[in-house]
PDB file of N, CA and C in Angstrom:
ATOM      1  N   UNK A   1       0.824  -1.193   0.000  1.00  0.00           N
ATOM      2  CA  UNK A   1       0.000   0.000   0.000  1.00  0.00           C
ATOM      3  C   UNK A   1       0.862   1.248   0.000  1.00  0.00           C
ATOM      4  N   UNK A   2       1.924   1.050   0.701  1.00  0.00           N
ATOM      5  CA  UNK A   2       2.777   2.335   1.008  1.00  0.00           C
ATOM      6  C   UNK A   2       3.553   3.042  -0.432  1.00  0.00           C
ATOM      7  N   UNK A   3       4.195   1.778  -0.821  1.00  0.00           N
ATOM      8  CA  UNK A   3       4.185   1.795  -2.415  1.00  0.00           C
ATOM      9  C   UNK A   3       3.589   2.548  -3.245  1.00  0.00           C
ATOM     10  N   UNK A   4       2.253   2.056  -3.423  1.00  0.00           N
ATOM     11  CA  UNK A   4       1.464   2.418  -4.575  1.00  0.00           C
ATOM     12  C   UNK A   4       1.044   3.902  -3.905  1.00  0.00           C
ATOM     13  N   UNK A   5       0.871   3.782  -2.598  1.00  0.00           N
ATOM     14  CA  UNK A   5       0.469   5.535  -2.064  1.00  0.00           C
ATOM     15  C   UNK A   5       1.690   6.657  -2.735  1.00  0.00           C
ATOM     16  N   UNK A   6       3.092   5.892  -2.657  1.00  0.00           N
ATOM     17  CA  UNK A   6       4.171   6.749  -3.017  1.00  0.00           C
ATOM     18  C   UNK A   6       4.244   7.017  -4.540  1.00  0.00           C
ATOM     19  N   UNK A   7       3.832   5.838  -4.964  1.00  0.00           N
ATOM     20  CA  UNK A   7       3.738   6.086  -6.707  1.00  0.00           C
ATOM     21  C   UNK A   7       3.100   7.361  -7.353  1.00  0.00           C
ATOM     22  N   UNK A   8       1.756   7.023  -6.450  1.00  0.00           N
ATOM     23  CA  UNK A   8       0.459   7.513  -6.623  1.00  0.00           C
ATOM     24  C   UNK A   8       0.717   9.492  -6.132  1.00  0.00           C
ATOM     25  N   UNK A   9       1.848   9.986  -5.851  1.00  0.00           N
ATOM     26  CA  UNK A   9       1.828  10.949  -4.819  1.00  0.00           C
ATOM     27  C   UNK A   9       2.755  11.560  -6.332  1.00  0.00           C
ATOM     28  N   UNK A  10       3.940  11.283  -6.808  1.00  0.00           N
ATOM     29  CA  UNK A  10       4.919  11.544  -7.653  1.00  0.00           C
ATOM     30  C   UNK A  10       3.889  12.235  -8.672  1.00  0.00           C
ATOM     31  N   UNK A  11       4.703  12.463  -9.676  1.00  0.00           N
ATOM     32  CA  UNK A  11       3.647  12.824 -10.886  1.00  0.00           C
ATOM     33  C   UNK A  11       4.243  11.792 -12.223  1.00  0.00           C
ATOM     34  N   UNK A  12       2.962  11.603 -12.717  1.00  0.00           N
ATOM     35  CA  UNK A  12       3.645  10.468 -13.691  1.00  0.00           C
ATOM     36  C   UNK A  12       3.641  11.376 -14.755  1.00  0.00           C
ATOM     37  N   UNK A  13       5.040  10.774 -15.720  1.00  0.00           N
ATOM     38  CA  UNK A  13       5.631  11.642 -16.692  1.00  0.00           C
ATOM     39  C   UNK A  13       5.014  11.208 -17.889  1.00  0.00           C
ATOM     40  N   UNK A  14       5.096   9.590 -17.751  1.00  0.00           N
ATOM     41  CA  UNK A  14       5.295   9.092 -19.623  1.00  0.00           C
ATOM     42  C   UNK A  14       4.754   8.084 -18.913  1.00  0.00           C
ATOM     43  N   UNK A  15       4.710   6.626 -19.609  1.00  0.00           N
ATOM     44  CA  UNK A  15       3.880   5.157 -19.727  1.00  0.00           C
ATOM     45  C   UNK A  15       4.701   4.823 -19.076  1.00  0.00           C
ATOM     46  N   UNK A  16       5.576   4.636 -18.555  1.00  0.00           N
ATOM     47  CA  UNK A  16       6.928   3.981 -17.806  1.00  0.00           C
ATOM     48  C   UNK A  16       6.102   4.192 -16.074  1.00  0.00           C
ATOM     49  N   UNK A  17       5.602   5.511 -16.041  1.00  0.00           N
ATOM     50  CA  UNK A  17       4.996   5.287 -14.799  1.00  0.00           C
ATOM     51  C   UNK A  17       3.862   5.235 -14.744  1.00  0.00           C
ATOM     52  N   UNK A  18       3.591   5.103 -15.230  1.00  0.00           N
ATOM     53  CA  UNK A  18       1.542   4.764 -15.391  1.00  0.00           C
ATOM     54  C   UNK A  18       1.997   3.248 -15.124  1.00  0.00           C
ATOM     55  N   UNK A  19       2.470   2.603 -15.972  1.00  0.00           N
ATOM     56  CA  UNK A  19       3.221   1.009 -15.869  1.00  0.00           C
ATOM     57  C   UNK A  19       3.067   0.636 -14.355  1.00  0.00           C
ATOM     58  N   UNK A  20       4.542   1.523 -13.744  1.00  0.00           N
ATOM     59  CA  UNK A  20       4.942   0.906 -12.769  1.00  0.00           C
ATOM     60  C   UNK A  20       3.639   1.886 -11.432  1.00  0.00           C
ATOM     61  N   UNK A  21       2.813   2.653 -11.804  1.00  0.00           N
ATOM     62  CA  UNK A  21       1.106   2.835 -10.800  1.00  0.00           C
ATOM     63  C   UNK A  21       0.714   1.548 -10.499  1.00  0.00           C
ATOM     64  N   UNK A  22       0.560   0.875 -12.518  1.00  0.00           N
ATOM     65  CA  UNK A  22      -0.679   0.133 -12.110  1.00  0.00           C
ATOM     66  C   UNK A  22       0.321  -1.296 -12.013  1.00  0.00           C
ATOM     67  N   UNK A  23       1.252  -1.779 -11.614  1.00  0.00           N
ATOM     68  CA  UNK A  23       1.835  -2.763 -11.604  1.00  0.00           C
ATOM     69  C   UNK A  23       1.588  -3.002  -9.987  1.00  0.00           C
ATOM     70  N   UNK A  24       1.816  -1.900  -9.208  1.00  0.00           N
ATOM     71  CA  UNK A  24       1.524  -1.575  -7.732  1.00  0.00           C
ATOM     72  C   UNK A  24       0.150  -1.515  -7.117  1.00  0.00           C
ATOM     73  N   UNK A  25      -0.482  -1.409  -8.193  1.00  0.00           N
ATOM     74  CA  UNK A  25      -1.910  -1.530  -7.747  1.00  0.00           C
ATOM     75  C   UNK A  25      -2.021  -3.300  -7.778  1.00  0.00           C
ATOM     76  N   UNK A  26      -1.711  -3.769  -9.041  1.00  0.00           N
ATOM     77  CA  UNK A  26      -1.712  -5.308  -8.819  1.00  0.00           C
ATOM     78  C   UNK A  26      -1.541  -5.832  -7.573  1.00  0.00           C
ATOM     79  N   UNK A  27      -0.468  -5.209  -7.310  1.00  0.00           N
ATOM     80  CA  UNK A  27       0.667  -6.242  -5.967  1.00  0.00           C
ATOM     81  C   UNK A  27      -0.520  -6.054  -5.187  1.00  0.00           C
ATOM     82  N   UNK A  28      -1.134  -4.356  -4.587  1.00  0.00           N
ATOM     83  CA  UNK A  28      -1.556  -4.079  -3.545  1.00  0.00           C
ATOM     84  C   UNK A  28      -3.316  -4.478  -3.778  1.00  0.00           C
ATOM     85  N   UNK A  29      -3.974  -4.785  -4.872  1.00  0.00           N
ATOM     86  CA  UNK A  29      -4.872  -5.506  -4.761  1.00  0.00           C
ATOM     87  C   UNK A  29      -5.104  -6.970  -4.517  1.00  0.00           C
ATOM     88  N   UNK A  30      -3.827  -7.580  -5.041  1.00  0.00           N
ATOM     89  CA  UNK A  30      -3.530  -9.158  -4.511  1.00  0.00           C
ATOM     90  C   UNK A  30      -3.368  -9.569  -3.003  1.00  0.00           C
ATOM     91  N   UNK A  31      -2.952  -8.068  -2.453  1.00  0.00           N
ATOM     92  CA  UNK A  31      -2.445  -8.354  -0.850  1.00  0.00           C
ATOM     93  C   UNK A  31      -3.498  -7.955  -0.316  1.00  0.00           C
ATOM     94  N   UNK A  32      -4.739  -7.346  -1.129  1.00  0.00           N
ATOM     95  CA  UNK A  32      -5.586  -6.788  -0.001  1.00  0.00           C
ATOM     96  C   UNK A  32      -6.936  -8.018  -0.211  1.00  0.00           C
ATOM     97  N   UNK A  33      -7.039  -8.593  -1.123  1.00  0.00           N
ATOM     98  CA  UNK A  33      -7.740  -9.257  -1.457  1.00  0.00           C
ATOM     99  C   UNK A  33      -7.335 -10.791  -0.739  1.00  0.00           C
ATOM    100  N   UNK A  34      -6.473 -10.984  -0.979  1.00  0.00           N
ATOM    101  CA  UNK A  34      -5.839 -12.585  -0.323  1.00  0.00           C
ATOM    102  C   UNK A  34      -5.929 -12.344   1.261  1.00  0.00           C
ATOM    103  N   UNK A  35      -5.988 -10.896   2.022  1.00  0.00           N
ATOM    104  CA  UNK A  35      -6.203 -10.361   3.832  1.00  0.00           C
ATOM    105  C   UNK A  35      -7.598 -10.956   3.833  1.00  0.00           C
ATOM    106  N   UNK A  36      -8.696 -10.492   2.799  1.00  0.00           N
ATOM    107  CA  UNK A  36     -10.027 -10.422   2.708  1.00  0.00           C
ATOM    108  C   UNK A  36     -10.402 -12.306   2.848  1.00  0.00           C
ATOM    109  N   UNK A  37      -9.711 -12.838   2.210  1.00  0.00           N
ATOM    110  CA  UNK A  37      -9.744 -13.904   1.630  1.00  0.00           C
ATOM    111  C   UNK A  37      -9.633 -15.167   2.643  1.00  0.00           C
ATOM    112  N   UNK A  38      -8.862 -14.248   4.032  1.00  0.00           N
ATOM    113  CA  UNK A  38      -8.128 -14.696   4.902  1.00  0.00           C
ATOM    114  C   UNK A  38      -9.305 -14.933   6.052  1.00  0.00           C
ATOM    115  N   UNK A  39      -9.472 -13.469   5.986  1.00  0.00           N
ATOM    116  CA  UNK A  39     -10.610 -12.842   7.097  1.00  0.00           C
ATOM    117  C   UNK A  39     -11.934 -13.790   7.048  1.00  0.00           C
ATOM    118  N   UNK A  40     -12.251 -13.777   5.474  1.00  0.00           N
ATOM    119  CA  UNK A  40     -13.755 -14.263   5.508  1.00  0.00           C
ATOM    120  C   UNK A  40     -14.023 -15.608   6.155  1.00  0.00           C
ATOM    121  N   UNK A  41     -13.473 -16.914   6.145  1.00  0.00           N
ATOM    122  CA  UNK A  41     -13.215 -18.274   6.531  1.00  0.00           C
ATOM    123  C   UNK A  41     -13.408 -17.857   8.174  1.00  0.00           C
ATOM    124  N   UNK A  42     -12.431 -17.025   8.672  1.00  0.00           N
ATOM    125  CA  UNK A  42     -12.348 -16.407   9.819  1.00  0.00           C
ATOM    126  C   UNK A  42     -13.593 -16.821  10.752  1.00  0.00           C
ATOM    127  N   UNK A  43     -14.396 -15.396  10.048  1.00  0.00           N
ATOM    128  CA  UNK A  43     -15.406 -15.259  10.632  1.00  0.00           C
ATOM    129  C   UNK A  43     -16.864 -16.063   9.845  1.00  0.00           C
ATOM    130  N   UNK A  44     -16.182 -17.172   9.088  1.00  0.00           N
ATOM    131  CA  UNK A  44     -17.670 -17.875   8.923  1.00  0.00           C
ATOM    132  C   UNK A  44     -18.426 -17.935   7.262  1.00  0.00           C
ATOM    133  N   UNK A  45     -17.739 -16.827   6.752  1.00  0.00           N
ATOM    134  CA  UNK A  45     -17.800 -16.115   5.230  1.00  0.00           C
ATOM    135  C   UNK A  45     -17.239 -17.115   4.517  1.00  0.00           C
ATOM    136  N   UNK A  46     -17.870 -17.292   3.025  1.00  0.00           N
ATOM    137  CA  UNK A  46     -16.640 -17.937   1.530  1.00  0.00           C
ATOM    138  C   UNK A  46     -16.054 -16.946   1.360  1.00  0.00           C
ATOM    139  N   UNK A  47     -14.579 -17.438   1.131  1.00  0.00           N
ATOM    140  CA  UNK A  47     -14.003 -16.570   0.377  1.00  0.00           C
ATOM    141  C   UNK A  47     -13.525 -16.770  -0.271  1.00  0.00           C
ATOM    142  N   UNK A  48     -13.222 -18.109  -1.480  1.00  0.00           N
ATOM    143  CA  UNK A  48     -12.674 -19.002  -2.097  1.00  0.00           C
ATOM    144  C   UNK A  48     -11.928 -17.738  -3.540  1.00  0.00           C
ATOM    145  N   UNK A  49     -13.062 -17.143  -3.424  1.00  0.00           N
ATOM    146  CA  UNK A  49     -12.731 -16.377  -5.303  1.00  0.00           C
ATOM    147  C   UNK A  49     -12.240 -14.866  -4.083  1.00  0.00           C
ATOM    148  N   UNK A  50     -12.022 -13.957  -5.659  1.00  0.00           N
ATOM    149  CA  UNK A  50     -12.008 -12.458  -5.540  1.00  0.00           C
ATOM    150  C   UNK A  50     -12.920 -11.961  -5.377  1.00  0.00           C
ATOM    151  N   UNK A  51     -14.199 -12.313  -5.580  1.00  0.00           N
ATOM    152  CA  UNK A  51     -15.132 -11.910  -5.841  1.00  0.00           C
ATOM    153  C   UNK A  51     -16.147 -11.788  -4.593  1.00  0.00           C
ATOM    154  N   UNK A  52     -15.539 -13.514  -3.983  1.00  0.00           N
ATOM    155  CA  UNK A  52     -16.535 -14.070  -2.644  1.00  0.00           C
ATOM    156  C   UNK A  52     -15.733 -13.069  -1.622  1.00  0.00           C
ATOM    157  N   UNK A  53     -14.228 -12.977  -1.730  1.00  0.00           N
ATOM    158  CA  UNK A  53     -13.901 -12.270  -0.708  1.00  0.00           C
ATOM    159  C   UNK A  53     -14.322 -11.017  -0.709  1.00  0.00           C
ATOM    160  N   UNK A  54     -14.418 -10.219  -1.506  1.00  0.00           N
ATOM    161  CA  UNK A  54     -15.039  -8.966  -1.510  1.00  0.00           C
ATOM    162  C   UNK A  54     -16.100  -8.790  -0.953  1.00  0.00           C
ATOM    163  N   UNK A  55     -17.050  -9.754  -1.296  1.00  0.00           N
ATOM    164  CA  UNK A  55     -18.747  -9.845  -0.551  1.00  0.00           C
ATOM    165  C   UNK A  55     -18.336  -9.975   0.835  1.00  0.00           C
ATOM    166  N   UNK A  56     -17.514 -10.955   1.265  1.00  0.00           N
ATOM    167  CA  UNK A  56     -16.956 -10.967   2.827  1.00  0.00           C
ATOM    168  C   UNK A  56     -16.161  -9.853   3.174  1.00  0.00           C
ATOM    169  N   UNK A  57     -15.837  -9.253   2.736  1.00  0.00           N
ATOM    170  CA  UNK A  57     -15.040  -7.761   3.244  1.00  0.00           C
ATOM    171  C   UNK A  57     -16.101  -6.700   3.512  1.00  0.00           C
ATOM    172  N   UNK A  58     -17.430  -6.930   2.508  1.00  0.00           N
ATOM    173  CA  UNK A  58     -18.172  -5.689   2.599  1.00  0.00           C
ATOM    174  C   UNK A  58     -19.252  -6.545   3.890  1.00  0.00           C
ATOM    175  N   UNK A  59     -19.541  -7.685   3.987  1.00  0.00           N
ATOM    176  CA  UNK A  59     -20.351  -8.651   4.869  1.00  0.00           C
ATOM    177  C   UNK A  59     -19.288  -8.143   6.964  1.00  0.00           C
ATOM    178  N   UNK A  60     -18.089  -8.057   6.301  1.00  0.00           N
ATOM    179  CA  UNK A  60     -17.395  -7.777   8.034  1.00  0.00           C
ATOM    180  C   UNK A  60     -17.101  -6.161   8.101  1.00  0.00           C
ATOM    181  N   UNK A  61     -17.596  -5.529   6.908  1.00  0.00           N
ATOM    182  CA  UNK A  61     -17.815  -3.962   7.113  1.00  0.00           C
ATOM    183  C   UNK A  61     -16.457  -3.051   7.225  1.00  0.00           C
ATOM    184  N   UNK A  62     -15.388  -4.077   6.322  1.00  0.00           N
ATOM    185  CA  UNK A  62     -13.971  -3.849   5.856  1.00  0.00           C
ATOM    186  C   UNK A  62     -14.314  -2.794   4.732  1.00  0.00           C
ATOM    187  N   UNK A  63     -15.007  -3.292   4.386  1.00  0.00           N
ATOM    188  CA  UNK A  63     -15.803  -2.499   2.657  1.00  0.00           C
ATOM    189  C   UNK A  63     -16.935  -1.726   3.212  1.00  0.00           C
ATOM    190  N   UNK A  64     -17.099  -0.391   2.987  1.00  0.00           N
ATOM    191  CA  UNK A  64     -18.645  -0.217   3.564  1.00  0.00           C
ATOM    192  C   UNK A  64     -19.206  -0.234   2.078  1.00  0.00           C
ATOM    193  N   UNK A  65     -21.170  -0.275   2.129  1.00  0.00           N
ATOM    194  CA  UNK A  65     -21.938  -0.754   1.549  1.00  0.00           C
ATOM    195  C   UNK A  65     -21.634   0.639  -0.065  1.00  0.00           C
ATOM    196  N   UNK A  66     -21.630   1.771   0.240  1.00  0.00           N
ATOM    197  CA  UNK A  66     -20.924   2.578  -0.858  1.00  0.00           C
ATOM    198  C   UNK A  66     -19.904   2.571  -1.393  1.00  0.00           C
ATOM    199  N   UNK A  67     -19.128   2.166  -1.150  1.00  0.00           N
ATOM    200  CA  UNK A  67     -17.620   1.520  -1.748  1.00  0.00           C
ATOM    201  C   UNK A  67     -17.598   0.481  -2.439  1.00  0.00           C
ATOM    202  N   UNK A  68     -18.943  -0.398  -2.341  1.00  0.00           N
ATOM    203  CA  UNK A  68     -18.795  -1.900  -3.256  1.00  0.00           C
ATOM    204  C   UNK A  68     -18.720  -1.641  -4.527  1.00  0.00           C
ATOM    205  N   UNK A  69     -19.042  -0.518  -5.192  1.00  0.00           N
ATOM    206  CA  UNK A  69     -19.182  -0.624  -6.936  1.00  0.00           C
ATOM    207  C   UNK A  69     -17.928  -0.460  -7.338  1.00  0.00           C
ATOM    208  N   UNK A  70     -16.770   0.817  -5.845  1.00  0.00           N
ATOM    209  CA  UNK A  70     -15.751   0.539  -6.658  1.00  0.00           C
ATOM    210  C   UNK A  70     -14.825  -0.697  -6.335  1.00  0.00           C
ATOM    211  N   UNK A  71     -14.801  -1.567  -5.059  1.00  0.00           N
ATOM    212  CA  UNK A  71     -14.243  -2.497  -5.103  1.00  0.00           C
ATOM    213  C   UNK A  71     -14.789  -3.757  -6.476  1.00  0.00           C
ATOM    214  N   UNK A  72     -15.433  -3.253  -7.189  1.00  0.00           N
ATOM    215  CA  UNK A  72     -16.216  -3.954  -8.008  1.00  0.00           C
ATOM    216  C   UNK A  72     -15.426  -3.262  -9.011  1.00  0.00           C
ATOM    217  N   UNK A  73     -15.700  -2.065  -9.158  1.00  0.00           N
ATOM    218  CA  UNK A  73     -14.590  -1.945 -10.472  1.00  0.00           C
ATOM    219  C   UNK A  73     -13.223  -2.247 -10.282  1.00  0.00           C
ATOM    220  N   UNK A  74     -12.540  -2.211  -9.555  1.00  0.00           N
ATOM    221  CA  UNK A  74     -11.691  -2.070  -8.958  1.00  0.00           C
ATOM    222  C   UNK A  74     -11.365  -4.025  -9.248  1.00  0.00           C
ATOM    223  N   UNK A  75     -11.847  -4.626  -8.898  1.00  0.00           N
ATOM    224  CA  UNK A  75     -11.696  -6.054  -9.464  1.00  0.00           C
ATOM    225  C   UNK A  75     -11.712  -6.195 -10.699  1.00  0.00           C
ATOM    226  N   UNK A  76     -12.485  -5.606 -11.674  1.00  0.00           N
ATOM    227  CA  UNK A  76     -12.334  -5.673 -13.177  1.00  0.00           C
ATOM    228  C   UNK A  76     -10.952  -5.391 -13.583  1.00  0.00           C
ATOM    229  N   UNK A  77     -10.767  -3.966 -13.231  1.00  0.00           N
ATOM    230  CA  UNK A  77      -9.727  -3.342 -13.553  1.00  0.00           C
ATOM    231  C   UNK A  77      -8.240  -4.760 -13.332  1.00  0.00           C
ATOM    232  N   UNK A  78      -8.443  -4.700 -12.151  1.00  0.00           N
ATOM    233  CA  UNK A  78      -7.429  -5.429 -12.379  1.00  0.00           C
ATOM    234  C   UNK A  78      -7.286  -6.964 -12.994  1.00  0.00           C
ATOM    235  N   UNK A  79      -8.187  -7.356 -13.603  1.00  0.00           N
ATOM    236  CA  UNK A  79      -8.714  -8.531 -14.443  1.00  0.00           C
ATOM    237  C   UNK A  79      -7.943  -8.008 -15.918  1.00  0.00           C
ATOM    238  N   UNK A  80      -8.298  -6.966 -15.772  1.00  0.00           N
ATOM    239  CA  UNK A  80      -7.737  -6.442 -17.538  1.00  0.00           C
ATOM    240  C   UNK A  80      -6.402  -5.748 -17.360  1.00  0.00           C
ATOM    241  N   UNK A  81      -5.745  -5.607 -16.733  1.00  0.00           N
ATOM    242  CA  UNK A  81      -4.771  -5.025 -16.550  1.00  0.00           C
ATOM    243  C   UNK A  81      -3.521  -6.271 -16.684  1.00  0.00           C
ATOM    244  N   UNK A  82      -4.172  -7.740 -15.787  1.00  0.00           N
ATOM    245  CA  UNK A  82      -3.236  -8.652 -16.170  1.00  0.00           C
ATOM    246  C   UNK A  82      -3.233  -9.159 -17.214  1.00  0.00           C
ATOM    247  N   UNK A  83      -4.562  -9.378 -17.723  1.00  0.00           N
ATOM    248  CA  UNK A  83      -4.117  -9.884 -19.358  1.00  0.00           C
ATOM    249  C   UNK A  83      -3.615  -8.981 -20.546  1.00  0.00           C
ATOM    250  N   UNK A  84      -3.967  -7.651 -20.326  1.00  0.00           N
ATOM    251  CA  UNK A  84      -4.038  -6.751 -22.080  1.00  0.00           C
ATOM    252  C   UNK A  84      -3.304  -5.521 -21.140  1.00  0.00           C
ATOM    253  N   UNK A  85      -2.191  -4.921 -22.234  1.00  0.00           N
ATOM    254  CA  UNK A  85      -2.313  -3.234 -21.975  1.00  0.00           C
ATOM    255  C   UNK A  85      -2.510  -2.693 -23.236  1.00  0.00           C
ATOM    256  N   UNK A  86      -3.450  -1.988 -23.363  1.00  0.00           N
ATOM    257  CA  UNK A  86      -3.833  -1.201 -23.989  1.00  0.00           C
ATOM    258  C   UNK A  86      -3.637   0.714 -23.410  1.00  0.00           C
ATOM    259  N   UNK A  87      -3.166   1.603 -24.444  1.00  0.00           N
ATOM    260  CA  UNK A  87      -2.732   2.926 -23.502  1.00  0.00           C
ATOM    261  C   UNK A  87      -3.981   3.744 -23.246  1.00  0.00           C
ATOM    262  N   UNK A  88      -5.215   3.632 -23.718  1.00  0.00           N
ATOM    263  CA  UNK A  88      -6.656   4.319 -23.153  1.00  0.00           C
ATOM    264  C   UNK A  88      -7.158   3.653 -21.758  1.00  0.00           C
ATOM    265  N   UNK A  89      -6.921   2.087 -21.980  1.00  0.00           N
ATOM    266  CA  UNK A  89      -7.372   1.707 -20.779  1.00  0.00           C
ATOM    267  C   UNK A  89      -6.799   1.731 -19.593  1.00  0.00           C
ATOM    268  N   UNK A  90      -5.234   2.239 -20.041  1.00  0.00           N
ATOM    269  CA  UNK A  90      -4.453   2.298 -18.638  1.00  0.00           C
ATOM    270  C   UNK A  90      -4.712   3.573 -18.060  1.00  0.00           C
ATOM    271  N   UNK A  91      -4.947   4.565 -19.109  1.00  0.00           N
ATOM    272  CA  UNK A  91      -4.879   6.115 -18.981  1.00  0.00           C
ATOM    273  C   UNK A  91      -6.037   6.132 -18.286  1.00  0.00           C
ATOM    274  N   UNK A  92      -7.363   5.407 -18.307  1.00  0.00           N
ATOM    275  CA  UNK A  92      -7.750   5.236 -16.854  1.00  0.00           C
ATOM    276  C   UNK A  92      -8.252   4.834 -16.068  1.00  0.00           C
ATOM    277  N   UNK A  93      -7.886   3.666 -16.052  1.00  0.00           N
ATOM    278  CA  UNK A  93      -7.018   2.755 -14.604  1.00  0.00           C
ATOM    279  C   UNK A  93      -6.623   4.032 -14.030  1.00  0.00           C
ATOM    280  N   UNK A  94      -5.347   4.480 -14.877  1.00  0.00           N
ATOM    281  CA  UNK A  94      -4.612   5.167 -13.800  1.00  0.00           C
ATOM    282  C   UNK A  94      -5.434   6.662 -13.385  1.00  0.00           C
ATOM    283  N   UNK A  95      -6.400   7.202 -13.582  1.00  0.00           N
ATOM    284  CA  UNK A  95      -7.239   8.007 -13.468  1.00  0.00           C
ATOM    285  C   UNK A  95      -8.432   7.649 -12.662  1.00  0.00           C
ATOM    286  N   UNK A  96      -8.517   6.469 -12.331  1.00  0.00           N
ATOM    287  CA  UNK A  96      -9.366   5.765 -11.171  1.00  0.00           C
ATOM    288  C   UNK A  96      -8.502   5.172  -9.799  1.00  0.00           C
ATOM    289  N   UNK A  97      -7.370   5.075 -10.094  1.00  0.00           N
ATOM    290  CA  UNK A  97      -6.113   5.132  -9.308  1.00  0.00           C
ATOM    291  C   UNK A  97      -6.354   6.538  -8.278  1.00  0.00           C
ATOM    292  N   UNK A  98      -5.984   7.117  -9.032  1.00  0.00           N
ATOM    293  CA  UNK A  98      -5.463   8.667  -8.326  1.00  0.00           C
ATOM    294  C   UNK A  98      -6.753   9.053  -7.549  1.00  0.00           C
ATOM    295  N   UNK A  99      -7.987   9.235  -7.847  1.00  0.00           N
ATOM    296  CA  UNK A  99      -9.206   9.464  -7.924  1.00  0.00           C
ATOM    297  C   UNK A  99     -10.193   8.679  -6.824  1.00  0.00           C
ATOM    298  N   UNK A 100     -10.017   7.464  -6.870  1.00  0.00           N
ATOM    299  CA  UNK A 100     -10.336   6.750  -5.972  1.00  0.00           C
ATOM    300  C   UNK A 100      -9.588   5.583  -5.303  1.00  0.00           C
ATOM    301  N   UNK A 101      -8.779   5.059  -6.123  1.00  0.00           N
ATOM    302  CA  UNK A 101      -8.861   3.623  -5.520  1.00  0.00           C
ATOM    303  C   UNK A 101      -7.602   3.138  -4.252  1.00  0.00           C
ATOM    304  N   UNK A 102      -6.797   4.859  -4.408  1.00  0.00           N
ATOM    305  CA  UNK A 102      -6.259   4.825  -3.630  1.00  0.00           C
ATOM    306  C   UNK A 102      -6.382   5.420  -2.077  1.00  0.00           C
ATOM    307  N   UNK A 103      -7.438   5.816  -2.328  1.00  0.00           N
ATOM    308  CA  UNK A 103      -8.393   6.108  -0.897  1.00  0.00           C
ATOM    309  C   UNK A 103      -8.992   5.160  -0.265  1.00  0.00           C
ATOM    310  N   UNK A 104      -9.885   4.272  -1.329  1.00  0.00           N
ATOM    311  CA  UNK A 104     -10.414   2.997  -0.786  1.00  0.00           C
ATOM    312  C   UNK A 104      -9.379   1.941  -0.059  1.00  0.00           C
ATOM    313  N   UNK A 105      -8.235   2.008  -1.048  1.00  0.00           N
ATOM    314  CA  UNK A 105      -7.199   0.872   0.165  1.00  0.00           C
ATOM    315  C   UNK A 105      -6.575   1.157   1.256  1.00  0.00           C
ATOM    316  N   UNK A 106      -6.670   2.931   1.080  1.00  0.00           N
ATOM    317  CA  UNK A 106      -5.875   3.604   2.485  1.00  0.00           C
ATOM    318  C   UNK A 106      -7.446   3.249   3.952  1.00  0.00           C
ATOM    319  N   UNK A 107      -8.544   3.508   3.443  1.00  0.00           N
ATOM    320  CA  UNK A 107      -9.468   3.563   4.073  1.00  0.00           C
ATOM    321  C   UNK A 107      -9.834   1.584   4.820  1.00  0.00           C
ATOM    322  N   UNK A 108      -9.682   1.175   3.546  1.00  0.00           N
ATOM    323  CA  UNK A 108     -10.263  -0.240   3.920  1.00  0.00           C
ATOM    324  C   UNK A 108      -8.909  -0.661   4.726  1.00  0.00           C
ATOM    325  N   UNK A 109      -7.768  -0.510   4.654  1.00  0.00           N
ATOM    326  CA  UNK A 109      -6.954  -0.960   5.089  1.00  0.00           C
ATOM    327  C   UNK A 109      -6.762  -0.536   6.977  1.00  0.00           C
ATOM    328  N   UNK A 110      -7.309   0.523   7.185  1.00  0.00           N
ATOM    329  CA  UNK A 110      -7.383   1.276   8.433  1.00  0.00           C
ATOM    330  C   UNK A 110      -8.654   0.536   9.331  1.00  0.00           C
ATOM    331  N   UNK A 111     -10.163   0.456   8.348  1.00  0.00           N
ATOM    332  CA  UNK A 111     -10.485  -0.699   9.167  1.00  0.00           C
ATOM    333  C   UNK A 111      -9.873  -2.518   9.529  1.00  0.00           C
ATOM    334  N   UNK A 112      -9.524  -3.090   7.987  1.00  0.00           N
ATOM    335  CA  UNK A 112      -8.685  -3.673   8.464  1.00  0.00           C
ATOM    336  C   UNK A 112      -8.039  -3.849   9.713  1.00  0.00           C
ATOM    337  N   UNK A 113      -6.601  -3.327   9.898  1.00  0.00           N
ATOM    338  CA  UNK A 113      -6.203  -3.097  11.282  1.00  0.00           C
ATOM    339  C   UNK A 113      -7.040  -3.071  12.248  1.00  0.00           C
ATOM    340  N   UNK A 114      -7.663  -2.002  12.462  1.00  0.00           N
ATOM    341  CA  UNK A 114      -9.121  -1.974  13.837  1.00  0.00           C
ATOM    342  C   UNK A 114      -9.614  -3.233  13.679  1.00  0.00           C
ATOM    343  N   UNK A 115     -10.263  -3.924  12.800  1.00  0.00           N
ATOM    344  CA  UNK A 115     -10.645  -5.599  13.294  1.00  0.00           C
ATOM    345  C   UNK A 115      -9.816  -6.694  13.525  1.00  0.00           C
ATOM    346  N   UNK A 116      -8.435  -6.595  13.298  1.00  0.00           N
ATOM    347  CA  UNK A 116      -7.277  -7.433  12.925  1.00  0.00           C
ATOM    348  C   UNK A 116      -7.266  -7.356  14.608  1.00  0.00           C
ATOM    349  N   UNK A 117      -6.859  -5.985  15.459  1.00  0.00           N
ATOM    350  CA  UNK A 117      -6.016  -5.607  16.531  1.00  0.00           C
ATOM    351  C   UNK A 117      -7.812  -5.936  17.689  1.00  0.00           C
ATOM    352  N   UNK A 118      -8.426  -6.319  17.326  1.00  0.00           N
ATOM    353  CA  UNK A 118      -9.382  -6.448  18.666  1.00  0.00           C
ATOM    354  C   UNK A 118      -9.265  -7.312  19.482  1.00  0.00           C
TER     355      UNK A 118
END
């Protein structure tokens, strides 16, 4: 997260850092998703997919109920990001990056912690 917050803070020049944004968003959606993934079993939730864990993130109120469309885009995105780059679709990715999605992991990640540490 700290990463992609630092990426996300710089100013990107050319495709070289749009690249290495959304390469960091990968990492930091894999790590936040596989926590989710972790959590849900936890407390009783599927969490087998990306998809189930998400429903269990927004089900233990990691996700609140307005945030699901973008953890929802936010799963696409990174669906297409591993298979294809294309430079419109990165241009914005990385414009949903800056905009939101790096609020949502600073945010979800803060509850996180608070349920992790009880």
């Amino acid at each position: 997260m700290a990463e992609m917050e630092s990426f996300a803070a710089l100013p990107i020049a050319n495709r070289r850092d749009k690249a290495g944004l959304i390469q960091a968003f990968e990492f930091t959606f894999k790590l936040v998703w596989r926590t989710f993934q972790k959590l849900g079993p936890e407390s009783g939730l599927e969490a087998a997919s990306r998809r189930e864990a998400l429903i269990a993130a927004t089900s233990l109120h990691l996700v609140a109920d307005v945030e699901a469309e973008d953890w929802s885009q936010m799963l696409r995105d990174r669906n297409l990001t591993s298979h294809t780059y294309h430079v419109v679709l990165a241009d914005q990715i990385v414009e949903r990056l800056l905009t939101i999605y790096v609020d949502r992991f600073r945010v979800t990640l803060q509850r996180t912690r608070s349920i992790i540490s009880r």
